[in-house]
PDB file of N, CA and C in Angstrom:
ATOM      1  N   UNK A   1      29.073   6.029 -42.260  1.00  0.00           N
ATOM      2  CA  UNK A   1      29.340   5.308 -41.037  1.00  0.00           C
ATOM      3  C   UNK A   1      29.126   6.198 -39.813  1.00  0.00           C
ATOM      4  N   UNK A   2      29.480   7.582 -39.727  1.00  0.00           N
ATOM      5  CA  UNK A   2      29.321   8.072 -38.464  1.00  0.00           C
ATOM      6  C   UNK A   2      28.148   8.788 -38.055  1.00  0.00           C
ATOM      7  N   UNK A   3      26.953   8.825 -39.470  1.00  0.00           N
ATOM      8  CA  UNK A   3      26.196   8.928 -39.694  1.00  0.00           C
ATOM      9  C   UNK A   3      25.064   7.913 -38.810  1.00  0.00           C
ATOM     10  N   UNK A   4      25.330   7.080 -39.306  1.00  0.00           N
ATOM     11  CA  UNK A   4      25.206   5.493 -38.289  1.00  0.00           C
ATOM     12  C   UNK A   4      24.932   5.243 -36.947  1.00  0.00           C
ATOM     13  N   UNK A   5      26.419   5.848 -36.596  1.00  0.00           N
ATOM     14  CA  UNK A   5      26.757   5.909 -34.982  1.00  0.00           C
ATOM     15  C   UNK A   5      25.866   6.852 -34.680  1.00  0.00           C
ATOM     16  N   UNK A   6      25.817   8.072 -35.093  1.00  0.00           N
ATOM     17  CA  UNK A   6      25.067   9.394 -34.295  1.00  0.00           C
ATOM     18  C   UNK A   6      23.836   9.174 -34.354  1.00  0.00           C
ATOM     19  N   UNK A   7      22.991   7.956 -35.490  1.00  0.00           N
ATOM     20  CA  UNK A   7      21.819   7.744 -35.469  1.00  0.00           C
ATOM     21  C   UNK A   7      21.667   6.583 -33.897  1.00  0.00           C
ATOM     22  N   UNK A   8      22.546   5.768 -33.848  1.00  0.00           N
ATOM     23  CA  UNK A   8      22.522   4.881 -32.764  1.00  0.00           C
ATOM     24  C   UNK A   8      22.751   5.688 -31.679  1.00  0.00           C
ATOM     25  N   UNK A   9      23.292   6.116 -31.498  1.00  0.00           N
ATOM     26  CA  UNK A   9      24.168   6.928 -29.831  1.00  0.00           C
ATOM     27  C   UNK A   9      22.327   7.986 -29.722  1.00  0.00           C
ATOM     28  N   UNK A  10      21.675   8.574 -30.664  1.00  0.00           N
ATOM     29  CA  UNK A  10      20.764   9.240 -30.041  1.00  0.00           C
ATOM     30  C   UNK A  10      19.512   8.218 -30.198  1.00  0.00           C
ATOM     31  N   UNK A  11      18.839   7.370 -30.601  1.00  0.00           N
ATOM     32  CA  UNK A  11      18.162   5.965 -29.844  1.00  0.00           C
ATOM     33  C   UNK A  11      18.285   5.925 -28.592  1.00  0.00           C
ATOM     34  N   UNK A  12      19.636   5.283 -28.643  1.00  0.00           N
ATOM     35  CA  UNK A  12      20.170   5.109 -26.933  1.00  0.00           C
ATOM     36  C   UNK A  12      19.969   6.229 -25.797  1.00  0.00           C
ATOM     37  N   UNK A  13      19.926   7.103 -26.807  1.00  0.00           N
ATOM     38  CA  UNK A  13      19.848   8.556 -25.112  1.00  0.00           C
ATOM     39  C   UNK A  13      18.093   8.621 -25.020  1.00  0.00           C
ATOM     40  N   UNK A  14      17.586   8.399 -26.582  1.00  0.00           N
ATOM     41  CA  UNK A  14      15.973   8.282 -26.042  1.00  0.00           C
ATOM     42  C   UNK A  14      15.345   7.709 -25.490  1.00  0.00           C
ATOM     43  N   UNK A  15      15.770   6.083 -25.783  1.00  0.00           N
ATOM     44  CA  UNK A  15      15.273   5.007 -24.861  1.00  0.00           C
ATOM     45  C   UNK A  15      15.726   5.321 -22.997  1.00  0.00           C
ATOM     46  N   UNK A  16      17.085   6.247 -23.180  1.00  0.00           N
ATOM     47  CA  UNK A  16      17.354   5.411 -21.738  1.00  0.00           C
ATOM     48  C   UNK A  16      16.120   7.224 -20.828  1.00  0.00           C
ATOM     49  N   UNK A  17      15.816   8.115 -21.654  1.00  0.00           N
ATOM     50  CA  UNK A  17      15.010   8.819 -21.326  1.00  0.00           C
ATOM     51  C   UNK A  17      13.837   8.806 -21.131  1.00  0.00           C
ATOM     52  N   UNK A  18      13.191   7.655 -22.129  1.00  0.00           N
ATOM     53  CA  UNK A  18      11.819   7.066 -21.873  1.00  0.00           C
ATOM     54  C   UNK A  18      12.235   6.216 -20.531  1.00  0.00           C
ATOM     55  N   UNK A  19      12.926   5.377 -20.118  1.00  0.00           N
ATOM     56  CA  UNK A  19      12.846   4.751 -19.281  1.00  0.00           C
ATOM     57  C   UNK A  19      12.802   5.141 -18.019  1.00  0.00           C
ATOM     58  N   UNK A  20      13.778   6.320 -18.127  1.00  0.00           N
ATOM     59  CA  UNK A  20      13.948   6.893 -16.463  1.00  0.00           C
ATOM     60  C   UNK A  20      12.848   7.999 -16.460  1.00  0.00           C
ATOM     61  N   UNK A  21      11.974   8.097 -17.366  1.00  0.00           N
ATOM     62  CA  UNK A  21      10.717   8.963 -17.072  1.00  0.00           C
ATOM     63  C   UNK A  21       9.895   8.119 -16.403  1.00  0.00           C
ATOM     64  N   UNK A  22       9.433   7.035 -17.066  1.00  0.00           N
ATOM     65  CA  UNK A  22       8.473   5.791 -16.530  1.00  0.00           C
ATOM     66  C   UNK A  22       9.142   5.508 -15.466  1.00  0.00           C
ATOM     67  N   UNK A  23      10.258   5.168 -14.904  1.00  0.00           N
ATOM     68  CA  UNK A  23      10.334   4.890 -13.289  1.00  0.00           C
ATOM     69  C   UNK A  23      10.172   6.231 -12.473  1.00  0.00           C
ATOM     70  N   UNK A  24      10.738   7.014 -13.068  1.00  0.00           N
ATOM     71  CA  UNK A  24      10.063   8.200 -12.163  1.00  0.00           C
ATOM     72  C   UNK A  24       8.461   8.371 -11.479  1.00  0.00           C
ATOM     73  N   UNK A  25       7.753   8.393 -12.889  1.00  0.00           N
ATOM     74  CA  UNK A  25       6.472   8.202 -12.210  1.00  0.00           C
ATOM     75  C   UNK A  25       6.102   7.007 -11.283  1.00  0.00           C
ATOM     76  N   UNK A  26       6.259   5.900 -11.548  1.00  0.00           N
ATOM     77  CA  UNK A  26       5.792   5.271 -10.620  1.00  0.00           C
ATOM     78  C   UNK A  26       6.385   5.057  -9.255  1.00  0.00           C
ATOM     79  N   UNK A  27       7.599   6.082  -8.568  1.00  0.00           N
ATOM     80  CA  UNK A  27       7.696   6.381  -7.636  1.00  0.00           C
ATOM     81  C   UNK A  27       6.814   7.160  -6.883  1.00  0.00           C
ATOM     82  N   UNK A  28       5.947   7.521  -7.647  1.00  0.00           N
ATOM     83  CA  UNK A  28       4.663   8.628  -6.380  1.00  0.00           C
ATOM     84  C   UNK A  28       4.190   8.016  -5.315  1.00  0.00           C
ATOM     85  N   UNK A  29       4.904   8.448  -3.975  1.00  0.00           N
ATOM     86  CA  UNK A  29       4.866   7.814  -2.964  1.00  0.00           C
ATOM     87  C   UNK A  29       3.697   9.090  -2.125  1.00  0.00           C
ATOM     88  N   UNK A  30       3.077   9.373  -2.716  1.00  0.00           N
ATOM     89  CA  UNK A  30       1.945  10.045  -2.342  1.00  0.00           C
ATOM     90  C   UNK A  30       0.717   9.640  -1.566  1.00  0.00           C
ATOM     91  N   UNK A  31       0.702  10.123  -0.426  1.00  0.00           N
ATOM     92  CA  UNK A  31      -0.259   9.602   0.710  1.00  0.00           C
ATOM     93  C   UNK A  31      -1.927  10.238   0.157  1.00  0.00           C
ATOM     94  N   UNK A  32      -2.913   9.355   0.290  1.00  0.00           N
ATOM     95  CA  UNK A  32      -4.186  10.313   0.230  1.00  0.00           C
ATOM     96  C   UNK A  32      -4.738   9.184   1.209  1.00  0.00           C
ATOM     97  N   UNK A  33      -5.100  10.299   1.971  1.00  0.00           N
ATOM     98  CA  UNK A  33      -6.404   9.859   3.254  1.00  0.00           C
ATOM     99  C   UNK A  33      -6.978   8.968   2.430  1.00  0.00           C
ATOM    100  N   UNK A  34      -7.698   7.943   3.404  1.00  0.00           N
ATOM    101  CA  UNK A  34      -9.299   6.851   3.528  1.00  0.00           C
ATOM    102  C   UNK A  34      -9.956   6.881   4.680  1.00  0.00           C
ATOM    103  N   UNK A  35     -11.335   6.528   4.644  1.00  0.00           N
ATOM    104  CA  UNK A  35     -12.504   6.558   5.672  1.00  0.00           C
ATOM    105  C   UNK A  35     -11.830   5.117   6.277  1.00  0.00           C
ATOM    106  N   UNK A  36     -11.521   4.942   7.317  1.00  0.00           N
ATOM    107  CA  UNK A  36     -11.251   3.255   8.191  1.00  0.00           C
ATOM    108  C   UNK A  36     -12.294   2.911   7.675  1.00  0.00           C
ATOM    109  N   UNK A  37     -12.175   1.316   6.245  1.00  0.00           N
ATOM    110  CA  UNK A  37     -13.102   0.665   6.542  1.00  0.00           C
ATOM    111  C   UNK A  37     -14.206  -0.337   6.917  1.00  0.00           C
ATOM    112  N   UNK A  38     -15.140  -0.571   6.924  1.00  0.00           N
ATOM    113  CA  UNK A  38     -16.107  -1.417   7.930  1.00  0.00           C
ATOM    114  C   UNK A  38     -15.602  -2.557   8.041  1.00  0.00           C
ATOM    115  N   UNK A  39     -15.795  -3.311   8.979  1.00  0.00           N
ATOM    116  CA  UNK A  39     -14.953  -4.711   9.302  1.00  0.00           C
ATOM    117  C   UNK A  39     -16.079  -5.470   9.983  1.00  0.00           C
ATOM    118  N   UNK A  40     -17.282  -5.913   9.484  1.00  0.00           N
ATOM    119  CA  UNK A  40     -18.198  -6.570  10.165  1.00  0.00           C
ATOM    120  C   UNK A  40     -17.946  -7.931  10.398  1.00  0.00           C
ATOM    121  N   UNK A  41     -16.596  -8.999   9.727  1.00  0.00           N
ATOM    122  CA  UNK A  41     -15.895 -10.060  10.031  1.00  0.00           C
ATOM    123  C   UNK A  41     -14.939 -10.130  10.773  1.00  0.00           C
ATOM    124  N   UNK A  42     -14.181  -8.730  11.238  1.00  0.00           N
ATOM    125  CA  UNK A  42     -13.338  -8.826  11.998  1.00  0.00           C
ATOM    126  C   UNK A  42     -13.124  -9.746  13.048  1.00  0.00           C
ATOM    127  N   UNK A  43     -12.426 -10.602  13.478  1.00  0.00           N
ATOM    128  CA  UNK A  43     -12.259 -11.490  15.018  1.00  0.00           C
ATOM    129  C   UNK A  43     -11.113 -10.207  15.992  1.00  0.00           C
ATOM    130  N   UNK A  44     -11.657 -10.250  16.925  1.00  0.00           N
ATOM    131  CA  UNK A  44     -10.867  -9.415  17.945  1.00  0.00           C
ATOM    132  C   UNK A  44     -10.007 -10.374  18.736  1.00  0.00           C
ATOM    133  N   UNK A  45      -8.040  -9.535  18.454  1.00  0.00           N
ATOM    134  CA  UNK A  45      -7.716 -10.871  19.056  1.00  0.00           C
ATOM    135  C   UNK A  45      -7.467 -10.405  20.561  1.00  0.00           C
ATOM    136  N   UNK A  46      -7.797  -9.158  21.225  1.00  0.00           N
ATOM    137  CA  UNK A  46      -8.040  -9.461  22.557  1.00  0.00           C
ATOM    138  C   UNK A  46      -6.843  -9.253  23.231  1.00  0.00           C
ATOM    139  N   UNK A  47      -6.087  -8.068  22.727  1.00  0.00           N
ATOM    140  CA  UNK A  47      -4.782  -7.647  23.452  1.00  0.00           C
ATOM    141  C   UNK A  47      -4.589  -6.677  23.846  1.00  0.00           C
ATOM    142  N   UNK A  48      -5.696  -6.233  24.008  1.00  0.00           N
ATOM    143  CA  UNK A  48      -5.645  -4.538  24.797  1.00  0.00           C
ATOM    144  C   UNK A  48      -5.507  -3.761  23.747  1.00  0.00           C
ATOM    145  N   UNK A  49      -5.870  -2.505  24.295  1.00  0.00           N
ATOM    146  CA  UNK A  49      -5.374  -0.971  23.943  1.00  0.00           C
ATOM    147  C   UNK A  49      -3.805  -0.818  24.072  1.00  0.00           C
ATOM    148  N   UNK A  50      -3.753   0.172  23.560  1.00  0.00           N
ATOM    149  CA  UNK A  50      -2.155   0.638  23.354  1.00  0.00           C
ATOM    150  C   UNK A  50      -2.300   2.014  24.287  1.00  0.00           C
ATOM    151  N   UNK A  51      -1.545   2.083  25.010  1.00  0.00           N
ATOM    152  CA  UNK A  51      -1.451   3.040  26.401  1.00  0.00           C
ATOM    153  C   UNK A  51      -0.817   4.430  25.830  1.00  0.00           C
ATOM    154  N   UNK A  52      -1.220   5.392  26.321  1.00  0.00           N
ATOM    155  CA  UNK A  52      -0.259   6.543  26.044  1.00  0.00           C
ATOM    156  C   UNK A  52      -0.016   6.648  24.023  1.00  0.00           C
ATOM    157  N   UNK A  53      -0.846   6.256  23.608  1.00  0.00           N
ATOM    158  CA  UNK A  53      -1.062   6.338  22.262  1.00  0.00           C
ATOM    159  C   UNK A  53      -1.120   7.862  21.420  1.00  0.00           C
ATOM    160  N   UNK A  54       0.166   8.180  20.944  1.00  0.00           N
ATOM    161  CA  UNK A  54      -0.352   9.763  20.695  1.00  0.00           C
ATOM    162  C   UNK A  54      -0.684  10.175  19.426  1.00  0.00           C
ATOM    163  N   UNK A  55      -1.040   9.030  18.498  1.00  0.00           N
ATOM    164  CA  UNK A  55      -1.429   9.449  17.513  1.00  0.00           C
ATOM    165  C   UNK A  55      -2.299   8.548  17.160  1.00  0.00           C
ATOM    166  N   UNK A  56      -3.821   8.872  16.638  1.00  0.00           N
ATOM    167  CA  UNK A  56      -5.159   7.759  16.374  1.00  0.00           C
ATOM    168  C   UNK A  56      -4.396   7.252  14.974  1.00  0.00           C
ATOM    169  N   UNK A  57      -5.377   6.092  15.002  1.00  0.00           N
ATOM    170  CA  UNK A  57      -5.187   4.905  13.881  1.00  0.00           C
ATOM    171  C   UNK A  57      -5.985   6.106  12.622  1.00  0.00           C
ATOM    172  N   UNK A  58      -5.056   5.721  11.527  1.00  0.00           N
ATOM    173  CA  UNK A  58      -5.413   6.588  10.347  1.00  0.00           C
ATOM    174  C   UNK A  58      -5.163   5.596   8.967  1.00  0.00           C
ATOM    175  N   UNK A  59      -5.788   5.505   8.187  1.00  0.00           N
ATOM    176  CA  UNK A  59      -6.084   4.426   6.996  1.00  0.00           C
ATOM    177  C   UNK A  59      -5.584   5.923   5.855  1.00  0.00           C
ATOM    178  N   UNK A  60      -4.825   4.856   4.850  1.00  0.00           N
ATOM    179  CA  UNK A  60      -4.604   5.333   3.758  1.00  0.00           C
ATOM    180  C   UNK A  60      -3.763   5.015   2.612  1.00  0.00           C
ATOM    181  N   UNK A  61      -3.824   5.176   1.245  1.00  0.00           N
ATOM    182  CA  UNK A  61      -3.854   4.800   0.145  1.00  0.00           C
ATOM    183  C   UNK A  61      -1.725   5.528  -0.301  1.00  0.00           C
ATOM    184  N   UNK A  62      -1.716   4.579  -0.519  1.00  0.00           N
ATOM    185  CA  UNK A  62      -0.235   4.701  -1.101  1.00  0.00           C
ATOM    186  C   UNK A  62       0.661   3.510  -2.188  1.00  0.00           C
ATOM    187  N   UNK A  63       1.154   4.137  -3.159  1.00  0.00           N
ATOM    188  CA  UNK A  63       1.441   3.613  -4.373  1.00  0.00           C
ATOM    189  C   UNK A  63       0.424   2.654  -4.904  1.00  0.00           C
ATOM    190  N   UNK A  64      -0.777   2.979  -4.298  1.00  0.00           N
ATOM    191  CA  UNK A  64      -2.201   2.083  -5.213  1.00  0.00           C
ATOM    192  C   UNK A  64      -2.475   1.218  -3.976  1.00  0.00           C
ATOM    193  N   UNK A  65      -2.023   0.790  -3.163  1.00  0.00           N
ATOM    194  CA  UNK A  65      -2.723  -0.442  -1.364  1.00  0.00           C
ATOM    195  C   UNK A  65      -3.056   0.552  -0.847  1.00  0.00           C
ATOM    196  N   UNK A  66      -4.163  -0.058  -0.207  1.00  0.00           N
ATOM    197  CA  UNK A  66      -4.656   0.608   1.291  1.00  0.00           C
ATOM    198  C   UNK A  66      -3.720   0.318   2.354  1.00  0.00           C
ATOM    199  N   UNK A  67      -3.195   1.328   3.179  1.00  0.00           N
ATOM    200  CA  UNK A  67      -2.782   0.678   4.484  1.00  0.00           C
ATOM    201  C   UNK A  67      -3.229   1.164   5.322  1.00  0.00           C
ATOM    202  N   UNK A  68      -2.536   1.057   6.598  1.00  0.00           N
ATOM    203  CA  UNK A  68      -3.526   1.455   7.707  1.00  0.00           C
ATOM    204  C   UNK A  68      -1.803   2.226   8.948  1.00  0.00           C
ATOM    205  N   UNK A  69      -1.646   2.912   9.536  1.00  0.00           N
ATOM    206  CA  UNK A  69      -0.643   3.399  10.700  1.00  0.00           C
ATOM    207  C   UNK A  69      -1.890   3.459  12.003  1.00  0.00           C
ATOM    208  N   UNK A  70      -0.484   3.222  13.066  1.00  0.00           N
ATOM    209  CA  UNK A  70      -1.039   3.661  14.547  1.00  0.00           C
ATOM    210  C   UNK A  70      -2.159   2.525  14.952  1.00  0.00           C
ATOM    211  N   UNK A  71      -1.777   1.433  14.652  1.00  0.00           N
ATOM    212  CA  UNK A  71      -3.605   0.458  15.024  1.00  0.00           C
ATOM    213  C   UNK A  71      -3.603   0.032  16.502  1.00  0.00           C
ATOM    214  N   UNK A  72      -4.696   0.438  16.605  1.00  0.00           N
ATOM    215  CA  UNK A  72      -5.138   0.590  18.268  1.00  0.00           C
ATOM    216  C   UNK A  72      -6.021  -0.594  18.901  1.00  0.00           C
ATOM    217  N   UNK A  73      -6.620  -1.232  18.416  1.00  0.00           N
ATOM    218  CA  UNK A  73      -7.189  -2.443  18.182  1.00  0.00           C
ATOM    219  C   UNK A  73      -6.588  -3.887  17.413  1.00  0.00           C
ATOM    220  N   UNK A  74      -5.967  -4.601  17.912  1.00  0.00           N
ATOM    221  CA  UNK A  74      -5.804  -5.638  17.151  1.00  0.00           C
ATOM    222  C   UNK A  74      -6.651  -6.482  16.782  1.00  0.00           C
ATOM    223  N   UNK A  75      -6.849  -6.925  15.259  1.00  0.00           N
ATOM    224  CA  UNK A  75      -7.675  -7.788  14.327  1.00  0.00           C
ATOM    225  C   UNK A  75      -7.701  -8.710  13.326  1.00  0.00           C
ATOM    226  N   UNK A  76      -7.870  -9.766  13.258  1.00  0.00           N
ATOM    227  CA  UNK A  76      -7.547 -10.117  12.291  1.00  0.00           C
ATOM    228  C   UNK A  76      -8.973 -10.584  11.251  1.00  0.00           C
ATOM    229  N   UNK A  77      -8.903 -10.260  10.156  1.00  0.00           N
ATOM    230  CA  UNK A  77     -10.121 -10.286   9.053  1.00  0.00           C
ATOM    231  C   UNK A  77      -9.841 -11.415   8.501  1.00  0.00           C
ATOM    232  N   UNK A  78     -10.801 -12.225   8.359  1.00  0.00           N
ATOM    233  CA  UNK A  78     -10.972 -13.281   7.222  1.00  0.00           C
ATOM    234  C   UNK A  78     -10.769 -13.015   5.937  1.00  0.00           C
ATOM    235  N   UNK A  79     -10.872 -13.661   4.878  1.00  0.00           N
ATOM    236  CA  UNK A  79     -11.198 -13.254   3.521  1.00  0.00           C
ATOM    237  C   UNK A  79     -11.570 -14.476   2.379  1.00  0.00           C
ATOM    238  N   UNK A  80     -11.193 -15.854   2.839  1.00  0.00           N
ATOM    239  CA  UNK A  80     -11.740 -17.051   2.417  1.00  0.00           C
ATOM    240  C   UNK A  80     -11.920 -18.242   3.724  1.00  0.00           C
ATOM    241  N   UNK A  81     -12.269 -17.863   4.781  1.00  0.00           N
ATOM    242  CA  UNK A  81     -12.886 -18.671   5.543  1.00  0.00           C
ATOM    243  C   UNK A  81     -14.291 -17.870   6.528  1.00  0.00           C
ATOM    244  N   UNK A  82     -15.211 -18.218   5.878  1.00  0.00           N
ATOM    245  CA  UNK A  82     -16.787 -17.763   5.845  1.00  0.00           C
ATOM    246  C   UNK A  82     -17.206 -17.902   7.270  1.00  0.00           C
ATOM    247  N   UNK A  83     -16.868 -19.265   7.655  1.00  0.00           N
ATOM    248  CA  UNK A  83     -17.161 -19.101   9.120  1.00  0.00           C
ATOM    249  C   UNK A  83     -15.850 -19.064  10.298  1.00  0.00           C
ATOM    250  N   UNK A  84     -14.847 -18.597  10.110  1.00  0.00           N
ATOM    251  CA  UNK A  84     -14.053 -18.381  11.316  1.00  0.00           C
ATOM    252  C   UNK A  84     -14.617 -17.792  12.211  1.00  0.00           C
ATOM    253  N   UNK A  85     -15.284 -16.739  12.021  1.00  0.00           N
ATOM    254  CA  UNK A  85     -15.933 -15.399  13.064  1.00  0.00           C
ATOM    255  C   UNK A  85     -16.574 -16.191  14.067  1.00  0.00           C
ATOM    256  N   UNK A  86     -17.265 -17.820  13.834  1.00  0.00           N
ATOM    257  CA  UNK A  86     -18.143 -18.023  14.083  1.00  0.00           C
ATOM    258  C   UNK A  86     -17.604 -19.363  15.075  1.00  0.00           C
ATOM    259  N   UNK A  87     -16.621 -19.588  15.010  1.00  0.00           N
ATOM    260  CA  UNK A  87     -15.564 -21.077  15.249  1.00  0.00           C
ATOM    261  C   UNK A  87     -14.467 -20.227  16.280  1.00  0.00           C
ATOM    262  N   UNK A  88     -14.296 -18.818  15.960  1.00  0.00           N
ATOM    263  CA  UNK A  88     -13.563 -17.931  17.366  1.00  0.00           C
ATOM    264  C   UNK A  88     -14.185 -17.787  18.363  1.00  0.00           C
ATOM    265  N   UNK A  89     -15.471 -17.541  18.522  1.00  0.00           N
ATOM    266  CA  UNK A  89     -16.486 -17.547  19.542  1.00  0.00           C
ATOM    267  C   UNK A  89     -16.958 -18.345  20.221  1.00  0.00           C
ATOM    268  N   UNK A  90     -17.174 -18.730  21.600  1.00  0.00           N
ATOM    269  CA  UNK A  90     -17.467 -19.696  22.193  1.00  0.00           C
ATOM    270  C   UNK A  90     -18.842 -19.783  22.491  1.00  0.00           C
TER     271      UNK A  90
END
């Protein structure tokens, strides 16, 4: 019987060690640079510059998304309507 238990009680400490290894890793909140990129659909929505701006717009990759800090240009991109670009323009 206690044979038993000590086989169960160390399961339990392995599993709960596999587990908190695997959330560990996928906390890598690790930044890696990206090139800003191309936006040939972009619509400009036409709100100015940002004044006194002290740090440029910088694109980059974190927990697997692209994001983007500091945006100096406001835009908004299509991605299933083909002709908006074309229906914003007068």
């Amino acid at each position: 019987m206690i044979f038993n238990s000590i086989k169960l009680v160390s399961r339990f400490i392995l599993a709960i060690l596999l587990v908190s290894s695997v959330t560990a890793m996928a906390q890598d909140g690790t930044i890696y640079p990206l090139k800003a990129p191309a936006e040939p659909n972009a619509i400009p929505l036409g709100t100015g510059g940002v004044k006194s701006q002290k740090a440029p717009e910088t694109w980059f990759r974190q927990w697997g998304d692209p994001m983007a800090r500091n945006i100096s240009t406001a835009t908004l991109t299509p991605s299933c309507l083909p002709k908006a670009r074309q229906m914003a323009q007068p």
